[in-house]
Protein backbone atom coordinates (compact mmCIF):
# COMPACT_ATOMS: atom_id res chain seq x y z
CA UNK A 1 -113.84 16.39 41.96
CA UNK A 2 -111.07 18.01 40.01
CA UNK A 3 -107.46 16.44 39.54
CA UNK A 4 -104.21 18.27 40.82
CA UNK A 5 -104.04 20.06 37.48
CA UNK A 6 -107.58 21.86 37.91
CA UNK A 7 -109.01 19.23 35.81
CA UNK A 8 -112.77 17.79 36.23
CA UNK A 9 -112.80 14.01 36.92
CA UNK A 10 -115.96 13.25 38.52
CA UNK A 11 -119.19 14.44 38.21
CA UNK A 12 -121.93 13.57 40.51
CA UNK A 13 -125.79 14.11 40.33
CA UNK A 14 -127.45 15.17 43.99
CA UNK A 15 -131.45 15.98 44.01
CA UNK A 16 -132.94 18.30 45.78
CA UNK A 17 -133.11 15.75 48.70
CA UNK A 18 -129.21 15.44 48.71
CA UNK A 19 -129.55 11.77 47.37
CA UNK A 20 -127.78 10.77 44.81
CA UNK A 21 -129.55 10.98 41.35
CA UNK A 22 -129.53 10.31 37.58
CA UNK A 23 -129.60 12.49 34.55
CA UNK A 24 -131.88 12.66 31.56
CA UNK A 25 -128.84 10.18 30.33
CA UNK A 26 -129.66 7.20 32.84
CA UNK A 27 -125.80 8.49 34.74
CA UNK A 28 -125.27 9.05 38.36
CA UNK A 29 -121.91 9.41 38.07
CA UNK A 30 -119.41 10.58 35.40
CA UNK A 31 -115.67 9.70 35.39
CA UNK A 32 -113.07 11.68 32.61
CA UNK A 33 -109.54 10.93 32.20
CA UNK A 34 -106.89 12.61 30.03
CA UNK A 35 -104.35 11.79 28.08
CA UNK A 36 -101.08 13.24 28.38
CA UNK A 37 -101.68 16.37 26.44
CA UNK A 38 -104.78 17.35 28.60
CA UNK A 39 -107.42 16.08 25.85
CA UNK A 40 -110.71 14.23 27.19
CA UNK A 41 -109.89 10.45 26.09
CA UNK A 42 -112.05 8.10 28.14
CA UNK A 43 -115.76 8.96 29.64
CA UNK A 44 -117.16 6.21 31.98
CA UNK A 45 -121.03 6.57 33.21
CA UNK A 46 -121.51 4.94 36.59
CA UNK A 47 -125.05 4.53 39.19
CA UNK A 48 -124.81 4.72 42.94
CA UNK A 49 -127.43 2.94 44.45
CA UNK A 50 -130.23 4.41 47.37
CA UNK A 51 -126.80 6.60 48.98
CA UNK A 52 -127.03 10.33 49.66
CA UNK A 53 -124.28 13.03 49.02
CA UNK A 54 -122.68 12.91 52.84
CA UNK A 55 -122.10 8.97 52.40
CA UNK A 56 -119.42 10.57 49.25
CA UNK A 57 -117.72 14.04 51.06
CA UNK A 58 -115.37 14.35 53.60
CA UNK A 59 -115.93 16.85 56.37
CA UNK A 60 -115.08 20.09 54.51
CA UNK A 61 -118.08 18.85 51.74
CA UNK A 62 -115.51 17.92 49.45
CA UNK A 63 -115.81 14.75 46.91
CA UNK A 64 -114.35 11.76 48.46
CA UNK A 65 -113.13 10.00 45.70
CA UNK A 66 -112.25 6.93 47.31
CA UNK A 67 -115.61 7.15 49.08
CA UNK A 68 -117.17 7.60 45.92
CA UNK A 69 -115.51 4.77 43.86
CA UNK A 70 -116.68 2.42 47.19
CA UNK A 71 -120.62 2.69 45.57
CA UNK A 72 -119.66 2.91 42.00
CA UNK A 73 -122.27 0.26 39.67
CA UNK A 74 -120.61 0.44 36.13
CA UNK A 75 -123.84 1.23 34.35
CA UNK A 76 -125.15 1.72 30.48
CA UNK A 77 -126.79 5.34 29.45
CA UNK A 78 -129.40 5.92 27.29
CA UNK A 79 -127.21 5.89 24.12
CA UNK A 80 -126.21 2.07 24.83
CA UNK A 81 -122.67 2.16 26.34
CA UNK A 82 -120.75 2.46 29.42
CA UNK A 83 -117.51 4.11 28.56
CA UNK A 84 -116.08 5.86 25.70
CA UNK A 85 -112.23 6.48 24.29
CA UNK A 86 -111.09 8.90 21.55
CA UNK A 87 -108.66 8.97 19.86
CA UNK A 88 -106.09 11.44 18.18
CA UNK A 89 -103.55 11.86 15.85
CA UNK A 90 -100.57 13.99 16.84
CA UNK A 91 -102.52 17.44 16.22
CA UNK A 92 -105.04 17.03 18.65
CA UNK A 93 -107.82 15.92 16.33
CA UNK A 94 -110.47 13.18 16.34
CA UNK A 95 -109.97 10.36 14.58
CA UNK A 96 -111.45 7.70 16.59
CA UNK A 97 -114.00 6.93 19.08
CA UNK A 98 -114.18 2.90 20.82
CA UNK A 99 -117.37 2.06 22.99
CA UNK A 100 -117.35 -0.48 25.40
CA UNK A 101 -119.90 -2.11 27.66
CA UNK A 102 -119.98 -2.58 31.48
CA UNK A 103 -117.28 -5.06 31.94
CA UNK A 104 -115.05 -3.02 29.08
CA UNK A 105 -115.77 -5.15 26.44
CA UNK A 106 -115.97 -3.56 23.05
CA UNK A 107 -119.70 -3.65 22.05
CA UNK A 108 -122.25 -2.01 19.92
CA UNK A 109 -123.90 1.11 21.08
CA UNK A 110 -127.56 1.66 20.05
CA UNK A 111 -127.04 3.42 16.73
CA UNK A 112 -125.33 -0.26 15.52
CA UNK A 113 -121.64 0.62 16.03
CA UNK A 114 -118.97 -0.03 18.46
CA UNK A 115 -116.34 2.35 16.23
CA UNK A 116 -116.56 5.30 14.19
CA UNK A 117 -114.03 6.67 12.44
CA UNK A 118 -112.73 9.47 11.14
CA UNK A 119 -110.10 9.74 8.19
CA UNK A 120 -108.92 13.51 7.80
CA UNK A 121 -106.37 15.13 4.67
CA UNK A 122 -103.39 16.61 4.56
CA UNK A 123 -104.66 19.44 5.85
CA UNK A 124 -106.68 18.13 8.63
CA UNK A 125 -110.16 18.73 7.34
CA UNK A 126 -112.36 15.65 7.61
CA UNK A 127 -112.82 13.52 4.46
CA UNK A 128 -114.88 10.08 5.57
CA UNK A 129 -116.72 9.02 8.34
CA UNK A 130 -116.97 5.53 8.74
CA UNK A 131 -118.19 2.72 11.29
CA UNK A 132 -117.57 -0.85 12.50
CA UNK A 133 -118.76 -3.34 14.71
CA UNK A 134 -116.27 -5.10 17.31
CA UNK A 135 -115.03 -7.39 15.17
CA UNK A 136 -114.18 -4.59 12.75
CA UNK A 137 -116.59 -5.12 10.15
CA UNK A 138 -117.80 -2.39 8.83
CA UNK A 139 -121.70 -1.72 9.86
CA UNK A 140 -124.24 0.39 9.06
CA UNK A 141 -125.18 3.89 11.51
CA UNK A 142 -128.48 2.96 12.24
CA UNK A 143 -129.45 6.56 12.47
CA UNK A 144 -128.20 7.44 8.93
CA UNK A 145 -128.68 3.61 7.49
CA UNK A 146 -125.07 4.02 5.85
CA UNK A 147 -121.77 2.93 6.58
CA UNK A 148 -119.62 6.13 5.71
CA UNK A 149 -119.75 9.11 3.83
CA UNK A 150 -117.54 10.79 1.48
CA UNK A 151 -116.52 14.34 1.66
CA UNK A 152 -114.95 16.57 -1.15
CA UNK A 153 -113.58 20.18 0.04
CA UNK A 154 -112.56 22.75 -1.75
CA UNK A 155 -109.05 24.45 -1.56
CA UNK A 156 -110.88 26.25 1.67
CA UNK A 157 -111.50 23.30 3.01
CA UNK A 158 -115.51 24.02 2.57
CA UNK A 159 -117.51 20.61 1.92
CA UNK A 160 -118.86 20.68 -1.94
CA UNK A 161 -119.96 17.23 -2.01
CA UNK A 162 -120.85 14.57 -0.14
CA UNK A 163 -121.76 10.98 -0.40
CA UNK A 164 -122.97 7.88 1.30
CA UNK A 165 -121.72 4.64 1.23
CA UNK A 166 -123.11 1.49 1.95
CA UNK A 167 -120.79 -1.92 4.15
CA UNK A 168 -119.90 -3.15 0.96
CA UNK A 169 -118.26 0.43 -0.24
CA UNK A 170 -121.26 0.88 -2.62
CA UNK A 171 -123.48 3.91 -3.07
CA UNK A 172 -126.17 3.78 -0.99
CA UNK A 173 -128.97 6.25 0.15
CA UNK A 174 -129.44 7.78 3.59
CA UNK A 175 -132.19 7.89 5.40
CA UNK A 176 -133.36 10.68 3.85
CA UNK A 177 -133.39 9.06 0.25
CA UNK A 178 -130.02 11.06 -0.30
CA UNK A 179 -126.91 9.76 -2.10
CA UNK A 180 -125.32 12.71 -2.51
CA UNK A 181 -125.35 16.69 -1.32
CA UNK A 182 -123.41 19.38 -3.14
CA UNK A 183 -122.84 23.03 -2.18
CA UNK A 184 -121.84 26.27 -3.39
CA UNK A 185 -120.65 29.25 -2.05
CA UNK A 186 -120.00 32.84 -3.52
CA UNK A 187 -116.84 34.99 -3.37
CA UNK A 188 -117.49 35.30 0.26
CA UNK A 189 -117.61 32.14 1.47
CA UNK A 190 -121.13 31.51 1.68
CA UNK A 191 -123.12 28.75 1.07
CA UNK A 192 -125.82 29.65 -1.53
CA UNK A 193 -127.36 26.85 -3.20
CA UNK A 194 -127.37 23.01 -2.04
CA UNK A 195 -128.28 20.47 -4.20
CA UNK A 196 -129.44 16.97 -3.02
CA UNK A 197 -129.06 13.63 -5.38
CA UNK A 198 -130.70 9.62 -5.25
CA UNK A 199 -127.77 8.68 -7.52
């Protein structure tokens, strides 16, 4: 179903047996609302129950929304969360994205964070990546095992180094055994050699 300014709001999962179905994400239904400069700021994942797609249309096969939020079971996907907000600064870039759990609490996805943030330059290239729990202390990604990395650009804004950080604001390795990654590029703008560092 699509608001009045052409915009998608729900999205709903029918098999082939016109019953209502999940994705590979563990979601029946998707909800999307926008802020007031058309940007996507809040996802919310929903299940339906044993219904088919005619308990959900009205008689010209449209999406009955108020039909449709009638079944709605706030659910949690695969990735550990419910719904979703970003966040932007007045330029229409990320800096922020919130998680919150079925009754709209803030809680920890599966990766170990309820918050990650983004902290961007003058020019609006991102500089650190960063994450916290919902009591705002900072946490490690458990994906990455670090709590933020570093970025250094170049007057191109091209990344030449980055580094990993651990809760405490302490080098730390990734994963990987990394600390840091530099790069450099030719004339052209290439990247032609990357270097990887423990220390």
């Amino acid at each position: 179903a699509y608001d009045e300014l052409g915009r998608l709001n729900w999205k709903t999962h029918v098999g082939v047996d016109e019953k209502v179905t999940t994705d590979i994400y563990g979601v029946s239904v998707q909800e999307t609302n926008y802020d007031e400069f058309s940007r996507e700021s809040r996802y919310a994942d929903y299940l339906m129950g044993d219904h088919k797609i005619a308990d959900i249309v009205d008689e010209e096969d449209a999406l009955d929304v108020e039909q449709l939020q009638r079944h709605l079971i706030p659910s949690i996907n695969v990735f550990g969360y419910h719904s979703k907000v970003v966040e932007f600064d007045r330029s229409g870039r990320e800096l922020c994205e919130i998680f919150f759990n079925s009754t709209n609490q803030e809680s920890a996805i599966k990766r170990g964070y309820s918050r990650r943030k983004l902290k961007r330059n003058e020019f609006g290239y991102e500089v650190q990546e960063s994450f916290y729990g919902p009591d705002s202390a900072a946490v490690v990604d458990l994906d990455t095992l670090v709590h933020s990395s570093k970025k250094e650009l170049d007057t191109y804004g091209r990344v030449t180094v980055e580094r990993f950080f651990n809760s405490n604001d302490e080098p730390t390795l990734n994963k990987n055994g990394i600390h840091a990654i530099r790069s450099t590029y030719d004339a052209r703008g290439n990247e032609i050699e990357v270097k990887y560092f423990n220390r």
